[in-house]
PDB file of N, CA and C in Angstrom:
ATOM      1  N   UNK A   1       0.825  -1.200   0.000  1.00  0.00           N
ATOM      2  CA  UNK A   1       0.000   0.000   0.000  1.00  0.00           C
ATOM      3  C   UNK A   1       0.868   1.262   0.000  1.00  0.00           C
ATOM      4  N   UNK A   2       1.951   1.034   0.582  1.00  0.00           N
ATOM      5  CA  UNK A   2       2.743   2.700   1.137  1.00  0.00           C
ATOM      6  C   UNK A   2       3.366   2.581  -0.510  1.00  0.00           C
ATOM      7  N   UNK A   3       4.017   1.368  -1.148  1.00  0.00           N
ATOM      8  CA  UNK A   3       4.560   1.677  -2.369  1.00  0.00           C
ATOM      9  C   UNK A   3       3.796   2.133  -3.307  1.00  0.00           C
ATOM     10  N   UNK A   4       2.169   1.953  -3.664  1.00  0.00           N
ATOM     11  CA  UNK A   4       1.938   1.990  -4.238  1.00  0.00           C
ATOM     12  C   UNK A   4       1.124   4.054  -4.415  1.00  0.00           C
ATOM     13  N   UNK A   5       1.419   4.280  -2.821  1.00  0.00           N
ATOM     14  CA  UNK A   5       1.088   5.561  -2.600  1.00  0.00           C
ATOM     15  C   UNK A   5       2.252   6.661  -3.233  1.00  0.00           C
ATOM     16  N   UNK A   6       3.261   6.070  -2.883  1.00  0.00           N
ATOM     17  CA  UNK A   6       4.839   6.282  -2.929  1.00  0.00           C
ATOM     18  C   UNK A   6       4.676   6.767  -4.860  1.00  0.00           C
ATOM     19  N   UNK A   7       4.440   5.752  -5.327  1.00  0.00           N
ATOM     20  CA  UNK A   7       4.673   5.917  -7.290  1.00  0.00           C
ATOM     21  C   UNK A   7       3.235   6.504  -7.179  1.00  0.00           C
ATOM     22  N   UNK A   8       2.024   6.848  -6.649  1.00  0.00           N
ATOM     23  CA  UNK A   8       1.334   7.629  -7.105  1.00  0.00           C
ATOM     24  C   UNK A   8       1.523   8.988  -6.696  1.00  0.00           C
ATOM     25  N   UNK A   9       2.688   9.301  -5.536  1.00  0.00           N
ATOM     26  CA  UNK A   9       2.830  10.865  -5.853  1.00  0.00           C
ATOM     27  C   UNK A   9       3.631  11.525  -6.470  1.00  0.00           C
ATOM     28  N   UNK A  10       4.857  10.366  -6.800  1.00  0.00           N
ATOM     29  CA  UNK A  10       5.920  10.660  -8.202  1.00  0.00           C
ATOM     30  C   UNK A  10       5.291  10.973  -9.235  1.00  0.00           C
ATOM     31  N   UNK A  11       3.987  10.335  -9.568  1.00  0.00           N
ATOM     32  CA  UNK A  11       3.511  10.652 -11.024  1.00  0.00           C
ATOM     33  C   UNK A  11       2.496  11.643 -10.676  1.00  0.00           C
ATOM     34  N   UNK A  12       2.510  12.166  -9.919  1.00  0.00           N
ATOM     35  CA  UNK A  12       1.447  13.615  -9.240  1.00  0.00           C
ATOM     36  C   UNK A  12       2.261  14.648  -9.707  1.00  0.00           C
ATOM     37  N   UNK A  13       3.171  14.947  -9.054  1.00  0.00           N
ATOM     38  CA  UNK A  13       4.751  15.263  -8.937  1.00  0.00           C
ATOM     39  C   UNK A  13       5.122  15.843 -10.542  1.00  0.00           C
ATOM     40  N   UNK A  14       5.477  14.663 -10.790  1.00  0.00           N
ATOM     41  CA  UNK A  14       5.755  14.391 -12.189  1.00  0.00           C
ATOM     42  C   UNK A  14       4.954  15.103 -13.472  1.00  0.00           C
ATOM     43  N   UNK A  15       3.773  14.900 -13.284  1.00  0.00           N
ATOM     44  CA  UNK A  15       2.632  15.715 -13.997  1.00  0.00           C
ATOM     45  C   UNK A  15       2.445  16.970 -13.609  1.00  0.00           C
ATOM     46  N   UNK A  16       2.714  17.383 -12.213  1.00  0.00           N
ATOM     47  CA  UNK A  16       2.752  18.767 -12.013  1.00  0.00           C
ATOM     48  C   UNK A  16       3.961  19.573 -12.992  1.00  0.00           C
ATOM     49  N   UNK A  17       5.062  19.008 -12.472  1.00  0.00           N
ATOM     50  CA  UNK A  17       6.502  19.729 -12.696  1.00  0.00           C
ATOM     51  C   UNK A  17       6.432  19.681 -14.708  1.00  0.00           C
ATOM     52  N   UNK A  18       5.287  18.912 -14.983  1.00  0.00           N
ATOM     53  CA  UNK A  18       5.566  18.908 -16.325  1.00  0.00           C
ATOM     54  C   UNK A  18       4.367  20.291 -17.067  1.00  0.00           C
ATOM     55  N   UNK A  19       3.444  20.575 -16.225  1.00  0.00           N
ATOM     56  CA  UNK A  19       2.199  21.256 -16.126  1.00  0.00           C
ATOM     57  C   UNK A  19       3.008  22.904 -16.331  1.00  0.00           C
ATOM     58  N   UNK A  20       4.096  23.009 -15.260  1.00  0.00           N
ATOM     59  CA  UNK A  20       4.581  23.881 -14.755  1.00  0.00           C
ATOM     60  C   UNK A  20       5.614  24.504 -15.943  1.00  0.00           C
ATOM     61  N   UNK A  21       6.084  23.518 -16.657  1.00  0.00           N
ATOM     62  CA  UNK A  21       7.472  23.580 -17.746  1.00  0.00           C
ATOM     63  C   UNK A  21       6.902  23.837 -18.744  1.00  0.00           C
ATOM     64  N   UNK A  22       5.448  23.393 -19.164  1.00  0.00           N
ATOM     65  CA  UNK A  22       4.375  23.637 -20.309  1.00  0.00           C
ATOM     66  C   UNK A  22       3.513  25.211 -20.168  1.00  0.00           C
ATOM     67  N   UNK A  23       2.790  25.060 -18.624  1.00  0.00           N
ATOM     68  CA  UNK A  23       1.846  26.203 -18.881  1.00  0.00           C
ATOM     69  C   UNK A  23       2.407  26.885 -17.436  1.00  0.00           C
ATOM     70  N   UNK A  24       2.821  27.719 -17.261  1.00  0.00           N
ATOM     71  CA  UNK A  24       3.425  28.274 -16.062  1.00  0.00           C
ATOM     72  C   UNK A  24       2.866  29.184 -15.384  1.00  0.00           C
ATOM     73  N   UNK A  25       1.760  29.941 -16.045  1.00  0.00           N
ATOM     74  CA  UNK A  25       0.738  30.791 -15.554  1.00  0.00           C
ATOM     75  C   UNK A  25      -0.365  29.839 -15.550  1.00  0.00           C
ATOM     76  N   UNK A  26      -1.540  30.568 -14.355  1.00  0.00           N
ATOM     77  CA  UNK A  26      -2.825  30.311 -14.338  1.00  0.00           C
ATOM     78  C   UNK A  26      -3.910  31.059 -13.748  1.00  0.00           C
ATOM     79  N   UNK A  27      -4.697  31.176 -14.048  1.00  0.00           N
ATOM     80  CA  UNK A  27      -6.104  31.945 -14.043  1.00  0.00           C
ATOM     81  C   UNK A  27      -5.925  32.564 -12.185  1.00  0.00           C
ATOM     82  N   UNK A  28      -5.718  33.767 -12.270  1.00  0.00           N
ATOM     83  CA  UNK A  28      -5.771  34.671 -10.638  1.00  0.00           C
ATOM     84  C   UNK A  28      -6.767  33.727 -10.051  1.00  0.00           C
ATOM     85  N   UNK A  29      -6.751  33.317  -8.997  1.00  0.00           N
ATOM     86  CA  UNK A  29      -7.520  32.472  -7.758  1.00  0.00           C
ATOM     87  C   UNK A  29      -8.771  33.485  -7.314  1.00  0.00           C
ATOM     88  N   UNK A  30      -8.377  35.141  -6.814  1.00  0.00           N
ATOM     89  CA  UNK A  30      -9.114  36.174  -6.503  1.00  0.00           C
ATOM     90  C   UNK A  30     -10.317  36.576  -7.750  1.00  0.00           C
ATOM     91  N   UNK A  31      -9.609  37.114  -8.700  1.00  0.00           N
ATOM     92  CA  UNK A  31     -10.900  37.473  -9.668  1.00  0.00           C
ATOM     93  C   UNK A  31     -11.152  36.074 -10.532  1.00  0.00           C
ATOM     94  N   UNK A  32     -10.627  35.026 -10.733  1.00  0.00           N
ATOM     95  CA  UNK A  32     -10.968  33.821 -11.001  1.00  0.00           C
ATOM     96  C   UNK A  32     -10.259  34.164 -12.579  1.00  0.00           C
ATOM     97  N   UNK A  33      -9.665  35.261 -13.215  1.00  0.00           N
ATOM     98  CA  UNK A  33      -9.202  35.368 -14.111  1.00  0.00           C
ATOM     99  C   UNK A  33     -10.025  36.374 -15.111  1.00  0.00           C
ATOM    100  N   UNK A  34     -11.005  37.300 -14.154  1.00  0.00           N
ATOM    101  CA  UNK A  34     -11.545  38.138 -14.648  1.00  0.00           C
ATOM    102  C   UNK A  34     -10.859  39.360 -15.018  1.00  0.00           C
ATOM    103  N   UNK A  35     -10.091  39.897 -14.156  1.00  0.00           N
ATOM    104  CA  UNK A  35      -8.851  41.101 -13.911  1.00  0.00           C
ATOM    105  C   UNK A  35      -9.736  42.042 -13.173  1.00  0.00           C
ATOM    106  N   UNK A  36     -10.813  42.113 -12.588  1.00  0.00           N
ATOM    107  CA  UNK A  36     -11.310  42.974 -11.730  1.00  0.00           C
ATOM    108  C   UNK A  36     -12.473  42.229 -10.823  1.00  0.00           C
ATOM    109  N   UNK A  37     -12.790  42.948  -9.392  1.00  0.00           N
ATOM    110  CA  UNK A  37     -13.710  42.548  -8.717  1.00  0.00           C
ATOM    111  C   UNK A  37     -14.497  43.535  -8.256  1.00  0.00           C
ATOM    112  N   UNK A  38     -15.473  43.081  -7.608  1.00  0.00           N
ATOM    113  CA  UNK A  38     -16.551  44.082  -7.403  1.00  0.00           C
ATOM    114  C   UNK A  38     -16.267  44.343  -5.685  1.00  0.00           C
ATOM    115  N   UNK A  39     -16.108  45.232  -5.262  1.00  0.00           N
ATOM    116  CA  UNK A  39     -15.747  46.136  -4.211  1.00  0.00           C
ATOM    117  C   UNK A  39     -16.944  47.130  -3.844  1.00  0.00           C
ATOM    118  N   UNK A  40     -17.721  47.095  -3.157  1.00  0.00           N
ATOM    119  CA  UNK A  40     -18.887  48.283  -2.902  1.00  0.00           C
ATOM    120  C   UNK A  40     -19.873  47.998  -4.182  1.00  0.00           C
ATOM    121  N   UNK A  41     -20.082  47.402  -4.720  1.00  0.00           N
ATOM    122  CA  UNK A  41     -20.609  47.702  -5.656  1.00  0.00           C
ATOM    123  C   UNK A  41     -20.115  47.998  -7.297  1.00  0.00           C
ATOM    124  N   UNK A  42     -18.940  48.134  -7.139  1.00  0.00           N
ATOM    125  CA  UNK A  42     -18.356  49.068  -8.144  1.00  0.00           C
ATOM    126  C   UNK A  42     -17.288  47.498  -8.877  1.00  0.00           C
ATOM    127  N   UNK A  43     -17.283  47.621  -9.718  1.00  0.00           N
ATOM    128  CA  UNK A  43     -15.531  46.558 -10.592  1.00  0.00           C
ATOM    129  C   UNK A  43     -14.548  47.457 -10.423  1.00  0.00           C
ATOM    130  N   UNK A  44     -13.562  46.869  -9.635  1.00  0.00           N
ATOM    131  CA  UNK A  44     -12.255  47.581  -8.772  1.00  0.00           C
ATOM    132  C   UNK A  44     -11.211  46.627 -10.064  1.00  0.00           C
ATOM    133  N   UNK A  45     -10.265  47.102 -10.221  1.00  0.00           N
ATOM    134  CA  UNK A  45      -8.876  45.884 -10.602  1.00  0.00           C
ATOM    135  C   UNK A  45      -8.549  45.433  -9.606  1.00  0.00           C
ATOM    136  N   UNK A  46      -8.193  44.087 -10.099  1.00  0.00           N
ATOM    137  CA  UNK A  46      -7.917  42.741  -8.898  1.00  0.00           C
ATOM    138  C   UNK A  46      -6.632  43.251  -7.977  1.00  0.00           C
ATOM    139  N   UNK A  47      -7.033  43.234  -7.048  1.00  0.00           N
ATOM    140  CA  UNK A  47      -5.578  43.798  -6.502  1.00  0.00           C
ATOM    141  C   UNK A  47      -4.488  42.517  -6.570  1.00  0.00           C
ATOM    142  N   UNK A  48      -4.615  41.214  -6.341  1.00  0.00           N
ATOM    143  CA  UNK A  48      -3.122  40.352  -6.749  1.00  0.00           C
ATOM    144  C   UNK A  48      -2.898  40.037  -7.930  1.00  0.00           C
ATOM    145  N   UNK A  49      -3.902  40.789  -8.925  1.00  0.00           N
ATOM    146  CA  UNK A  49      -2.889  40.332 -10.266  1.00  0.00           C
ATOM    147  C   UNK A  49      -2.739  41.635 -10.926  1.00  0.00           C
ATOM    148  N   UNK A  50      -3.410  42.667 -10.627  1.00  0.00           N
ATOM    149  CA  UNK A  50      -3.333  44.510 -10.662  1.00  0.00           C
ATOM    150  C   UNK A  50      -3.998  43.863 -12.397  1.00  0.00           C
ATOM    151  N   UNK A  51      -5.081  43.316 -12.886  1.00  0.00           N
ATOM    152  CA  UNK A  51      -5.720  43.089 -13.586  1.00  0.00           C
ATOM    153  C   UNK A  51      -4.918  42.436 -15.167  1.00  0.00           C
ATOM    154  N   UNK A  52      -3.548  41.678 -14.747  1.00  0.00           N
ATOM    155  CA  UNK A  52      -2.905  40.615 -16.164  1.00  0.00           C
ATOM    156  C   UNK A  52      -3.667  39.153 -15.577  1.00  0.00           C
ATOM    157  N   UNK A  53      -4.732  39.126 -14.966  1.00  0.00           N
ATOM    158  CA  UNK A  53      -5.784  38.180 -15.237  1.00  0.00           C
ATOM    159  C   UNK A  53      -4.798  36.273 -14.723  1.00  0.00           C
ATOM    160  N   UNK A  54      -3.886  36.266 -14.574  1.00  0.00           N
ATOM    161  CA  UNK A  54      -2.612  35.223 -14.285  1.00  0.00           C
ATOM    162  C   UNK A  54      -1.858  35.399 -13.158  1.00  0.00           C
ATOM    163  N   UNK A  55      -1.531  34.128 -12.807  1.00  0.00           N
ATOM    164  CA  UNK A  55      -0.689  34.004 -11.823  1.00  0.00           C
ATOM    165  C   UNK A  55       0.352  33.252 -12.258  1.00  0.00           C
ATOM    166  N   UNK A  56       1.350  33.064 -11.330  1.00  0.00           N
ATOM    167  CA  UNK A  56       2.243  32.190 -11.545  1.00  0.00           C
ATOM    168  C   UNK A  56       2.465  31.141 -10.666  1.00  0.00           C
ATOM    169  N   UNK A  57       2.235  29.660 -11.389  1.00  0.00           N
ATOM    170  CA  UNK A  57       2.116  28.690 -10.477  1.00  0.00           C
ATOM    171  C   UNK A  57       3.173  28.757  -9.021  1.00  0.00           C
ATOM    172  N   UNK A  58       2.987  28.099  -7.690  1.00  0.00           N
ATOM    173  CA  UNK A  58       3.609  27.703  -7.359  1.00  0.00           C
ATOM    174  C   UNK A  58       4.932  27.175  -7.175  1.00  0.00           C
ATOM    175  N   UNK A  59       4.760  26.350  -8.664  1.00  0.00           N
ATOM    176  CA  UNK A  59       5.809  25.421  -8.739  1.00  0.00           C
ATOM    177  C   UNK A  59       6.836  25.915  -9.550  1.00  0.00           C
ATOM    178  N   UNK A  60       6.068  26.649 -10.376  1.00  0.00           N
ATOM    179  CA  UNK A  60       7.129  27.497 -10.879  1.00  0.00           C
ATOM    180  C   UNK A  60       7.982  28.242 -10.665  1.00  0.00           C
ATOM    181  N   UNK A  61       7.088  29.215  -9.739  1.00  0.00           N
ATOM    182  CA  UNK A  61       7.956  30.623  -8.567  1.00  0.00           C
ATOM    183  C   UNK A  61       8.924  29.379  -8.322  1.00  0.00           C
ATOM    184  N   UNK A  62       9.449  28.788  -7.204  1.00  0.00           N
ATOM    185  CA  UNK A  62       9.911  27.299  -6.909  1.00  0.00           C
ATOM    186  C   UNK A  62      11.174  27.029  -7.755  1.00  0.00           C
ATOM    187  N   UNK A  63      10.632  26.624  -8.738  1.00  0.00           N
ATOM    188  CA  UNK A  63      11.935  26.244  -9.874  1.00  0.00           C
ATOM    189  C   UNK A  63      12.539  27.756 -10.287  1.00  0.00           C
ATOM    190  N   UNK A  64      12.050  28.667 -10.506  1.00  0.00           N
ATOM    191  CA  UNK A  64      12.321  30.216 -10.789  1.00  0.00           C
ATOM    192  C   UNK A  64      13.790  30.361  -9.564  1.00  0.00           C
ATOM    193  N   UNK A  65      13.081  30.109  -8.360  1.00  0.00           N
ATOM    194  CA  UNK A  65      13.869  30.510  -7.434  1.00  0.00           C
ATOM    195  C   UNK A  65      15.331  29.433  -7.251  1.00  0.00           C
ATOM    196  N   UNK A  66      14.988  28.296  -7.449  1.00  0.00           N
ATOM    197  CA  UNK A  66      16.301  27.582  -6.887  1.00  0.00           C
ATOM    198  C   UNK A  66      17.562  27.419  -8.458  1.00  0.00           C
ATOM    199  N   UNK A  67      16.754  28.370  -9.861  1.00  0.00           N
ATOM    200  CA  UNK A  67      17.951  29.017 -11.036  1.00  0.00           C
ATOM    201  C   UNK A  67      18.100  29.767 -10.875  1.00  0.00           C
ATOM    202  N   UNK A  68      17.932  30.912  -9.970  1.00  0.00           N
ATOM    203  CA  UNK A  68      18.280  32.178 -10.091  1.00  0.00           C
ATOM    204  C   UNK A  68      19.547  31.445  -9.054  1.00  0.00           C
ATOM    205  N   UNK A  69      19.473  30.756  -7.394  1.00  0.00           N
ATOM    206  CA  UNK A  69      20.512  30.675  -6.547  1.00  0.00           C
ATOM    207  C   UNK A  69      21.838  29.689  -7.026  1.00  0.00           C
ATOM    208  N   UNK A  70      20.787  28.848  -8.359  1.00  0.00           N
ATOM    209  CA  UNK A  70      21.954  27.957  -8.871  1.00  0.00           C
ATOM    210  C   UNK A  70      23.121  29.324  -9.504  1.00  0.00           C
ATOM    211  N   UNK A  71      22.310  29.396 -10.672  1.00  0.00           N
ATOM    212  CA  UNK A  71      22.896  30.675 -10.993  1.00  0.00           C
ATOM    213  C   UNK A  71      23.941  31.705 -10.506  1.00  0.00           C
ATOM    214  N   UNK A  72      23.729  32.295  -9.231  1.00  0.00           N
ATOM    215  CA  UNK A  72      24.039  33.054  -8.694  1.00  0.00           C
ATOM    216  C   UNK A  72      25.286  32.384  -7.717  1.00  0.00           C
ATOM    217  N   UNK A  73      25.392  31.008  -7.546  1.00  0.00           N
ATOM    218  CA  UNK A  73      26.129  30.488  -6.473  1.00  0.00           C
ATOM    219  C   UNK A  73      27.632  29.893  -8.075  1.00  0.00           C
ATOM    220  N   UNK A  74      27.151  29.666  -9.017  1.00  0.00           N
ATOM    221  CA  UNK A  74      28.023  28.999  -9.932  1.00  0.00           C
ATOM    222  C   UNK A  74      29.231  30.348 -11.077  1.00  0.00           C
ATOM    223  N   UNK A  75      28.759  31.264 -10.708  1.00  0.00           N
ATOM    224  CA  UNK A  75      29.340  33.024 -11.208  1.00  0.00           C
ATOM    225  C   UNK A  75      30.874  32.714 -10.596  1.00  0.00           C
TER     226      UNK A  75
END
C-alpha cells in the first residue's frame, strides 16, 4: 500500500513539474481570471494580479527561485 502511494505521488509530482514547464501561468484564484472585482458595488482591478488576469504557479515561482541561486552560487 505505502509503495503503491509512494509511485502515485511521483507521477502527481511528475505531472505537475511537467504542467509547470508547459503552462506556467494560471487563471488569478481572486478574480478567477476576470482582472477585476466588485468592491462596494463598483468593478475595482484585482488587486493580486493589478488586472494581467494570471498568476504564476507555485511550482514554478519554486523552480524560478532555486535558477536564479543555482545561478548566482556557480558566477
Amino acid at each position: 500500500m505505502v509503495l503503491a502511494m509512494t509511485a502515485a505521488l511521483f507521477v502527481w509530482l511528475g505531472g505537475y513539474a511537467v504542467l509547470c514547464a508547459v503552462k506556467p501561468f494560471a487563471l488569478c484564484r481572486r478574480c478567477r481570471g476576470l482582472g477585476e472585482i466588485q468592491r462596494f458595488g463598483k468593478p475595482r482591478l484585482c488587486p493580486r494580479c493589478h488586472g494581467d488576469r494570471l498568476r504564476l504557479r507555485l511550482g514554478r515561482r519554486a523552480h524560478n527561485a532555486w535558477r536564479r541561486t543555482h545561478e548566482a552560487g556557480t558566477r
